[in-house]
Protein backbone atom coordinates (compact mmCIF):
# COMPACT_ATOMS: atom_id res chain seq x y z
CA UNK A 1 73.85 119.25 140.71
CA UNK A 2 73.12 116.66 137.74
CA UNK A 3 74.26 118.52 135.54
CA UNK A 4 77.79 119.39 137.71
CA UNK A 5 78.40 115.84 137.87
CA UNK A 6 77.88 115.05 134.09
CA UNK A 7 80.04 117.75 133.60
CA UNK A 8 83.11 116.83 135.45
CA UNK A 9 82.48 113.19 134.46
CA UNK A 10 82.73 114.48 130.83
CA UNK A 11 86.07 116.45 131.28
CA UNK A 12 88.14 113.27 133.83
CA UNK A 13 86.91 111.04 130.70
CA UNK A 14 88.02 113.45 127.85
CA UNK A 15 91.16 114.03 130.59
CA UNK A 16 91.71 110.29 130.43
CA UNK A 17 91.48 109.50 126.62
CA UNK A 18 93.88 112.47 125.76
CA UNK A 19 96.64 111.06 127.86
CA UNK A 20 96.32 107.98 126.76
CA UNK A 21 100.39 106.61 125.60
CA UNK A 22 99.13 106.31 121.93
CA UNK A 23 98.69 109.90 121.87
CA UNK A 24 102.42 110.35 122.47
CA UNK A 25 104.83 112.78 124.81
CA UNK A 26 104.84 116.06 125.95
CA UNK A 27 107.21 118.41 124.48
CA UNK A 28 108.72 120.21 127.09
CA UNK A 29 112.68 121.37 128.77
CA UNK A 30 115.64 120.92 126.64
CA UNK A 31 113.62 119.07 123.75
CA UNK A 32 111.38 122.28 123.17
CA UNK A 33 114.50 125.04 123.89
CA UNK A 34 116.33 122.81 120.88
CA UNK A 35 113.30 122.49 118.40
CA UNK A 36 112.58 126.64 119.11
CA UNK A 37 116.79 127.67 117.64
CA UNK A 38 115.55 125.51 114.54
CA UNK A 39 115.17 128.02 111.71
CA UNK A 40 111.66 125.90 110.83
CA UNK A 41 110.46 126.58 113.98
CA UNK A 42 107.79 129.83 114.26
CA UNK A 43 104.95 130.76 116.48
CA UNK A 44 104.88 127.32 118.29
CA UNK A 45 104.68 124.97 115.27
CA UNK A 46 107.22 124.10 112.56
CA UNK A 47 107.02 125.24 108.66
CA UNK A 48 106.89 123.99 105.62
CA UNK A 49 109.51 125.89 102.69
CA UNK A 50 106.88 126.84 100.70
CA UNK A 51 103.36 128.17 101.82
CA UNK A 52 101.02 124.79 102.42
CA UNK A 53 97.57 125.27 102.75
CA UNK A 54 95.95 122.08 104.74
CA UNK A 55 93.45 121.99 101.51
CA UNK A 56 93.86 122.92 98.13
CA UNK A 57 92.30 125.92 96.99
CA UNK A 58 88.74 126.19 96.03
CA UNK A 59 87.94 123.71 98.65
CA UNK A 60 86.83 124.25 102.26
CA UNK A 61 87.58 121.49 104.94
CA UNK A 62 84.10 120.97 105.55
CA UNK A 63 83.48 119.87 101.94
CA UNK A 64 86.94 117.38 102.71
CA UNK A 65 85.08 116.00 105.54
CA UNK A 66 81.64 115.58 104.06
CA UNK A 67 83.25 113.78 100.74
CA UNK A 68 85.15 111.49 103.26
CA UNK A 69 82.12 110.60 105.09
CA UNK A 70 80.07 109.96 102.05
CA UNK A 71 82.98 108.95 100.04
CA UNK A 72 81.70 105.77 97.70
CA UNK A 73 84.82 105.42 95.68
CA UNK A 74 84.51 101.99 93.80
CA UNK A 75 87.51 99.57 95.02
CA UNK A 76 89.10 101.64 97.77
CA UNK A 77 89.74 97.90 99.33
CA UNK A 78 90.87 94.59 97.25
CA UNK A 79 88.42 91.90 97.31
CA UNK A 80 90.41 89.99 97.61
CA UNK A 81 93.71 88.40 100.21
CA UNK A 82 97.26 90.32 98.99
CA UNK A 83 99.09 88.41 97.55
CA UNK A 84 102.85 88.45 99.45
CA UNK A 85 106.00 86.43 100.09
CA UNK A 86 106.99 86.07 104.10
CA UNK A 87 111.36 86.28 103.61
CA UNK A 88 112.98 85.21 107.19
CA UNK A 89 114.75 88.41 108.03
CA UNK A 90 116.45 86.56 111.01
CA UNK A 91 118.00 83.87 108.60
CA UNK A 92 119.65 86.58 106.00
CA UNK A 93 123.11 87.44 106.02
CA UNK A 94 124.52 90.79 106.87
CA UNK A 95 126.54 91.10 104.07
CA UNK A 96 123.48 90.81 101.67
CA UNK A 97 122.17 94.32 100.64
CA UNK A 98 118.21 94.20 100.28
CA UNK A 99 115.18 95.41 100.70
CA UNK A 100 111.47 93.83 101.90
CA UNK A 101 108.37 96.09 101.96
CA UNK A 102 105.90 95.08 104.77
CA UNK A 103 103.09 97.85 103.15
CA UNK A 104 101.97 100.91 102.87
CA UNK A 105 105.42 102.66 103.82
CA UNK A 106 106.73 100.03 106.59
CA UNK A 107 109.87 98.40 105.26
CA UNK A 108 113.48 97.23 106.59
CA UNK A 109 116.31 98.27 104.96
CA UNK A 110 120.13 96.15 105.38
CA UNK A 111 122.88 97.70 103.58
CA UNK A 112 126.59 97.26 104.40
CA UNK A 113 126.15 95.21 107.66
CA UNK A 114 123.85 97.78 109.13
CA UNK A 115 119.89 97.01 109.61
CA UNK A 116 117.35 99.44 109.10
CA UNK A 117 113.65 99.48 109.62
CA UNK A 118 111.74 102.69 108.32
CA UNK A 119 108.07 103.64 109.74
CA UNK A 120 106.96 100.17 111.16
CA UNK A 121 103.00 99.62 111.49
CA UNK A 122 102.36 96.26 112.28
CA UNK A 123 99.23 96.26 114.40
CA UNK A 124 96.97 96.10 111.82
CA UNK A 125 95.65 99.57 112.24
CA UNK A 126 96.51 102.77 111.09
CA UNK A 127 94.27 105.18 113.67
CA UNK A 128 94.38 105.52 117.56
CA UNK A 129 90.49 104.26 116.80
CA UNK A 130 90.78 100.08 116.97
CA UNK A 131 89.50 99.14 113.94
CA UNK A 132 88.86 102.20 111.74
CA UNK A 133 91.78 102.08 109.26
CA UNK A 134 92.48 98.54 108.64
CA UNK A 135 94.79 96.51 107.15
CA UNK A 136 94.21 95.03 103.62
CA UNK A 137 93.14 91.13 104.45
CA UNK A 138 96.72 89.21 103.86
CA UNK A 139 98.79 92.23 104.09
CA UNK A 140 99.79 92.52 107.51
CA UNK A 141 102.27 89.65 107.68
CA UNK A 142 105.04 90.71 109.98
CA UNK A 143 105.33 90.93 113.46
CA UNK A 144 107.84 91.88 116.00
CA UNK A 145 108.90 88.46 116.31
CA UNK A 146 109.94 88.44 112.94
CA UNK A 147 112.63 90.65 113.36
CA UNK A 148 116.08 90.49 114.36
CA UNK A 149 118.07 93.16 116.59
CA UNK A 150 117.85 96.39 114.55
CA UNK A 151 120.64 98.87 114.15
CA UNK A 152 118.49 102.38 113.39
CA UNK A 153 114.66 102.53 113.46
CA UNK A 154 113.90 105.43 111.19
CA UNK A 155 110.72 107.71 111.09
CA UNK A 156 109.88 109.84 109.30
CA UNK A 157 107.05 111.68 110.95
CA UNK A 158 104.83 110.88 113.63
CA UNK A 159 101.03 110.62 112.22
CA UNK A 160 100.15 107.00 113.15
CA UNK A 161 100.16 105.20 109.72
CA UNK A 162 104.29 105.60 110.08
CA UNK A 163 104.83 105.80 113.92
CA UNK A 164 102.37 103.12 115.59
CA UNK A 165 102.74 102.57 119.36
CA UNK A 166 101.50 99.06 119.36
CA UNK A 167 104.39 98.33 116.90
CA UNK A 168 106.76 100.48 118.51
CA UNK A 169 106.31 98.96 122.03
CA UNK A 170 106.36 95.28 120.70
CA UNK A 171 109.51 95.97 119.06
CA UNK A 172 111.28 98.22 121.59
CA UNK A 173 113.72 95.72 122.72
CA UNK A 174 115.07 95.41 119.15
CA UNK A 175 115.56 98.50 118.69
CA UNK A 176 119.26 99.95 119.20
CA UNK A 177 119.12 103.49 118.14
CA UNK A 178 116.32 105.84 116.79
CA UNK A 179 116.77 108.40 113.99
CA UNK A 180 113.65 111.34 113.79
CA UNK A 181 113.00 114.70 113.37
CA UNK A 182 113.04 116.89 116.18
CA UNK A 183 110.39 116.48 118.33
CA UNK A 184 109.82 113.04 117.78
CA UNK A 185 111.58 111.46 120.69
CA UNK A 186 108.97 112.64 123.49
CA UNK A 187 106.31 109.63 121.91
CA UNK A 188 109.36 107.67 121.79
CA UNK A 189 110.25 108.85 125.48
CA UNK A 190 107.20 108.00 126.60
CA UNK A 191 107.04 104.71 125.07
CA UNK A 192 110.38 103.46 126.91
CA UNK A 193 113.01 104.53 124.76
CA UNK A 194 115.69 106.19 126.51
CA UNK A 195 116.93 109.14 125.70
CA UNK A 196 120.36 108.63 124.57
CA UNK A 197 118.86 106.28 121.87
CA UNK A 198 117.01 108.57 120.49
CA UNK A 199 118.47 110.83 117.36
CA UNK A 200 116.70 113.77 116.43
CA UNK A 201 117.66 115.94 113.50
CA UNK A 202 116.78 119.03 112.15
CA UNK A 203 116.42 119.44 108.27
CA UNK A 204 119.90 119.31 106.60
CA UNK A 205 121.36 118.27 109.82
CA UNK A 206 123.41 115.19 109.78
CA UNK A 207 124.37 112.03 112.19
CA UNK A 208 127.18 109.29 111.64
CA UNK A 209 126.32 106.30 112.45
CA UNK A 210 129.39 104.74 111.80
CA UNK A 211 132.83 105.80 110.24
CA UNK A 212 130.77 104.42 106.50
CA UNK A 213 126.91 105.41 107.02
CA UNK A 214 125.85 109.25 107.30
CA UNK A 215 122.14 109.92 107.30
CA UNK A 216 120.96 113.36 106.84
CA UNK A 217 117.69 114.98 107.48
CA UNK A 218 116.07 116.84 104.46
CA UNK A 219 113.30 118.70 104.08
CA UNK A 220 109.72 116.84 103.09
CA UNK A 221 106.19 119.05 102.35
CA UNK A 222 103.75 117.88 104.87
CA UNK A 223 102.91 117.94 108.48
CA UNK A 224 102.92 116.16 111.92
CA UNK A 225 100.81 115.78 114.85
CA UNK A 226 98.48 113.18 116.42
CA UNK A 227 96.03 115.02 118.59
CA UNK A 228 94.67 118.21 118.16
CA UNK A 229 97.07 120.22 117.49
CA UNK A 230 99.33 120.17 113.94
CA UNK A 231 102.91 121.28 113.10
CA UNK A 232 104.36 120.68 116.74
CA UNK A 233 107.17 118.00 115.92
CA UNK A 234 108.89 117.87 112.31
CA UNK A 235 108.65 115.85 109.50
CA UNK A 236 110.91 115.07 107.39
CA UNK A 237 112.58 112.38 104.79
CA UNK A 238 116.14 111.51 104.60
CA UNK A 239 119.31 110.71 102.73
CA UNK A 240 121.66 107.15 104.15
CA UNK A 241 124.99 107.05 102.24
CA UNK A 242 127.02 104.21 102.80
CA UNK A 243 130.28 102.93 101.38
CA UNK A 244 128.30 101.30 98.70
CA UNK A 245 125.19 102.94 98.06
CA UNK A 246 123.18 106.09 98.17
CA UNK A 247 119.50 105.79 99.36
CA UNK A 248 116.90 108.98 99.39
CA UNK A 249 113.89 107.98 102.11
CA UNK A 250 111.02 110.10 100.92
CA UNK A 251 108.36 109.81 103.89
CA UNK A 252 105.59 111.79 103.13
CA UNK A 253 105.60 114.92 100.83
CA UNK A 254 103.92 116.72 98.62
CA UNK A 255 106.00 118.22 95.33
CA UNK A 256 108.02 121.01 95.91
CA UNK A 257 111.39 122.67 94.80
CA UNK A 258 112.95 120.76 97.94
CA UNK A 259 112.83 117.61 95.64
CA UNK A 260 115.68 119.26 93.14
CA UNK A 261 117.28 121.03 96.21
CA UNK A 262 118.13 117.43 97.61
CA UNK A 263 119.24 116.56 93.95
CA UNK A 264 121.81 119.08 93.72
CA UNK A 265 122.54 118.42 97.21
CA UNK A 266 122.73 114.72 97.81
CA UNK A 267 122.34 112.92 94.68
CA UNK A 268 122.27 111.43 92.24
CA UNK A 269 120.29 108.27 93.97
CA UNK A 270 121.16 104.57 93.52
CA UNK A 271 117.32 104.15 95.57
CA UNK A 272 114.73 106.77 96.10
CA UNK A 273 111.87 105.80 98.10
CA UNK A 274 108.99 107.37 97.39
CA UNK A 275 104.94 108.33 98.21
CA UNK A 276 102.82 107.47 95.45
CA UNK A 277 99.65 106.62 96.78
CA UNK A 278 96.80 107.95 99.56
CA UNK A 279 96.88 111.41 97.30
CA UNK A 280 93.92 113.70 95.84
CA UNK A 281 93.72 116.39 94.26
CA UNK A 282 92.06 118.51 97.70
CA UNK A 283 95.38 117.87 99.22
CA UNK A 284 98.24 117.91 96.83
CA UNK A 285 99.88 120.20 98.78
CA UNK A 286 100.49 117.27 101.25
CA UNK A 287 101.06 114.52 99.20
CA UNK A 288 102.06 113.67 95.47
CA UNK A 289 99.74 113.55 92.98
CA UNK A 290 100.36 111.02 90.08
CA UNK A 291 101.07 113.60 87.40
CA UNK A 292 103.96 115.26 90.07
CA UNK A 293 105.50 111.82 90.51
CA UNK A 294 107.73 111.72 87.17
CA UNK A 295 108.86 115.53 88.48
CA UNK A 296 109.95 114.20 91.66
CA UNK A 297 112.21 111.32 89.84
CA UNK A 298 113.40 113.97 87.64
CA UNK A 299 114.80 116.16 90.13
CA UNK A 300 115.95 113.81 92.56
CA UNK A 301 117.95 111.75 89.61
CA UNK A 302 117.51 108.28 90.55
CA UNK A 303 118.62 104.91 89.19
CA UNK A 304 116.15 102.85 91.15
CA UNK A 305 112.55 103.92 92.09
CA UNK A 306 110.58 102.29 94.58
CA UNK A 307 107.06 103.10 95.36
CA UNK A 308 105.46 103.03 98.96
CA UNK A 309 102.70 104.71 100.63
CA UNK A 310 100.13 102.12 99.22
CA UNK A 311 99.25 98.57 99.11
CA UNK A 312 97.72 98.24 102.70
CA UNK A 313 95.45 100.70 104.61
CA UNK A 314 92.93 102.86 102.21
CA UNK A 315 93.22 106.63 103.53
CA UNK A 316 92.17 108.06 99.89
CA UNK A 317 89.46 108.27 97.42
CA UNK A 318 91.37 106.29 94.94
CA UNK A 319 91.33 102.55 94.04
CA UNK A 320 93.53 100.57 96.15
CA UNK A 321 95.53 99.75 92.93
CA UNK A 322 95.60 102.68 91.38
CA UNK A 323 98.63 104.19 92.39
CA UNK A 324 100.55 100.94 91.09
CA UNK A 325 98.89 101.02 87.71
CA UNK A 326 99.47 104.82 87.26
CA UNK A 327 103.25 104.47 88.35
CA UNK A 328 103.80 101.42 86.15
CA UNK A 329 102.45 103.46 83.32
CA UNK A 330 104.76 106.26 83.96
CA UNK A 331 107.84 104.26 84.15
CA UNK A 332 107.17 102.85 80.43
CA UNK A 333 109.97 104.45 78.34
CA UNK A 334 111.68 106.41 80.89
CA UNK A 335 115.42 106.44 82.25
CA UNK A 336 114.66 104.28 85.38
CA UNK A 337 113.97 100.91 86.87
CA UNK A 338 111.10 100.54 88.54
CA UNK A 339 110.54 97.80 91.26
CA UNK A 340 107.67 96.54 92.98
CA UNK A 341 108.20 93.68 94.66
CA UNK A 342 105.39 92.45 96.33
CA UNK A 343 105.09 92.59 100.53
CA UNK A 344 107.90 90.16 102.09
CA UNK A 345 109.11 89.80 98.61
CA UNK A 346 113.13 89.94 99.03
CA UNK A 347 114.67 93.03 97.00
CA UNK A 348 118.33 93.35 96.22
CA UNK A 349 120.03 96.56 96.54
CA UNK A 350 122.47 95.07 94.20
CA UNK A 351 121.15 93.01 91.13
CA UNK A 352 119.53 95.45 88.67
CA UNK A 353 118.17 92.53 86.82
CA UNK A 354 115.95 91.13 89.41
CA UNK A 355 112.33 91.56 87.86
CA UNK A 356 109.08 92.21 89.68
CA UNK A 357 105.44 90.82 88.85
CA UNK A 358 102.32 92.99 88.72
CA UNK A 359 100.98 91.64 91.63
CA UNK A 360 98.39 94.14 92.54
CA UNK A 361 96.57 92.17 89.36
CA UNK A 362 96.78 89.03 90.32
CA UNK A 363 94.52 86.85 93.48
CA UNK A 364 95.84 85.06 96.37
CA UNK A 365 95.84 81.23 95.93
């Protein structure tokens, strides 16, 4: 009888914690009948292009989980307070075209009167665990209140260092519209987003947002999912042309021939946004690996390249900085610009002679 009752203690507790809101929506009625037409869409889960093992070969996911456990990298976290800039968002014109990174890959985008704000995580966490993947000290410097009414909240994929639901709920009422890959909008359902605000695209599918801005869905190398299961919403990154510019959103992807697909496709780029940290070499599949990063410029044809997926939470066995260094030391000689503007730091999508410090060198105060 003991042993009943720990039992069904054990499964209303495990019931409990798995439907807890952070874990997201159901997928279910005309949602799931839309996502199964999509040509990505096999055997329950959605596909990458190319094959994509979850870990490189000669590597077993065991051995990824042991070296994470035991992982001792030197520097994985600054020492130190991040250095940043705090711009008033709520102060700047509409007619100014810029840019201000918030971290990691969190930044908001306003380009020909339209605001933007792509993969938010403001909490201060990047893990449904409460303090297991935290913030860099001094880099989490925005909060909802900081914002003004948004036009389009953009994500890119729903693993909860890009689709937070402590961010997402603060900033809910600020939120007009919603663009995602398909799937998507069930967390965002859930989370008290209606459903016509919600726009979810398929790869190479397209939405105007007004009679100047088209964004399009492309294809990304990666995956989704934030409970057990993988592969069961998509992921994706995405192309915004405007009247005046043409901007490539990377999300999250590992190198593939989908980067000079997009190329042909879509560019070439004024602004490609792009992954350069968080990667190793047991997962390249999944995310870029320094040496792949000058391919990925190459075949998207870019004018401006601007580096995210660092600077804030530590989910590699890299030195926080080293993505920075290694892309600075790429970008010597080539046929680019580079820019790194520090978090909050104000970016112009229109003065190619703005300059950027190396501020992932320098202290705080």
């Amino acid at each position: 009888m003991v042993k009943y009752i720990v039992l069904v203690t054990l499964l209303v507790i495990v019931f409990i914690i798995i439907n807890l809101p952070v874990f997201g929506g159901s997928i279910k009625g005309k949602r799931l009948e839309r996502m199964k037409k999509s040509p990505h869409y096999r055997d329950g889960v959605f596909q990458n292009l190319s094959p994509t093992p979850s870990v490189t070969e000669g590597f077993t996911m065991r051995q990824v989980l042991w070296d994470f456990l035991t992982d001792k990298t030197p520097h994985k976290v600054p020492d130190h307070i991040i250095p940043s800039i705090k711009t008033n968002l709520k102060s700047q014109s509409k007619k100014d075209d810029f840019l201000v990174w918030m971290g990691h890959s969190s930044y908001y985008l306003q380009t020909d009167g339209v605001r933007f704000l792509v993969d938010p995580v403001f909490s201060g966490n990047a893990s449904p665990i409460p303090g297991t993947t935290k913030a860099f000290a001094g880099s989490d410097i925005y909060s909802a209140d900081d914002f003004p009414m948004i036009d389009y909240l953009i994500i890119s994929h729903d693993h909860y260092d890009h689709l937070d639901y402590k961010t997402i709920k603060s900033l809910r009422t600020k939120i007009e519209k919603v663009i995602c890959g398909l799937g998507v909008g069930a967390h965002l359902e859930r989370w008290g987003f209606a459903g016509n605000q919600i726009v979810e695209l398929d790869w190479y599918e397209s939405a105007n947002l007004n009679p100047d801005i088209k964004i399009t869905s492309t294809p990304a190398r990666h995956f989704s999912g934030r409970l057990f299961r993988r592969n069961t919403t998509l992921w994706s990154s995405f192309v915004l042309r405007t009247a005046t510019k043409n901007i490539f959103i990377g999300g999250d992807s590992g190198y593939d021939s989908h980067f000079k697909t997009i190329g042909e496709r879509f560019g070439p780029f004024d602004v490609a946004i792009l992954e350069n940290g968080q990667y190793n070499e047991k997962w390249r599949y999944i995310h870029t690996l320094p040496e792949e990063f000058g391919k990925v410029v190459n075949d998207l044809g870019a004018k401006n390249i601007f580096p995210v997926h660092s600077g804030k939470f530590s989910l590699a066995q890299h030195p926080w900085d080293e993505p920075l260094k290694k892309v600075k030391e790429y970008s010597v000689g080539k046929n680019f610009r580079l820019c790194t503007p520090m978090i909050g730091e104000k970016m112009s999508l229109d003065d190619a002679r703005q300059q950027f410090s190396e501020w992932w060198t320098k202290k705080k105060g």
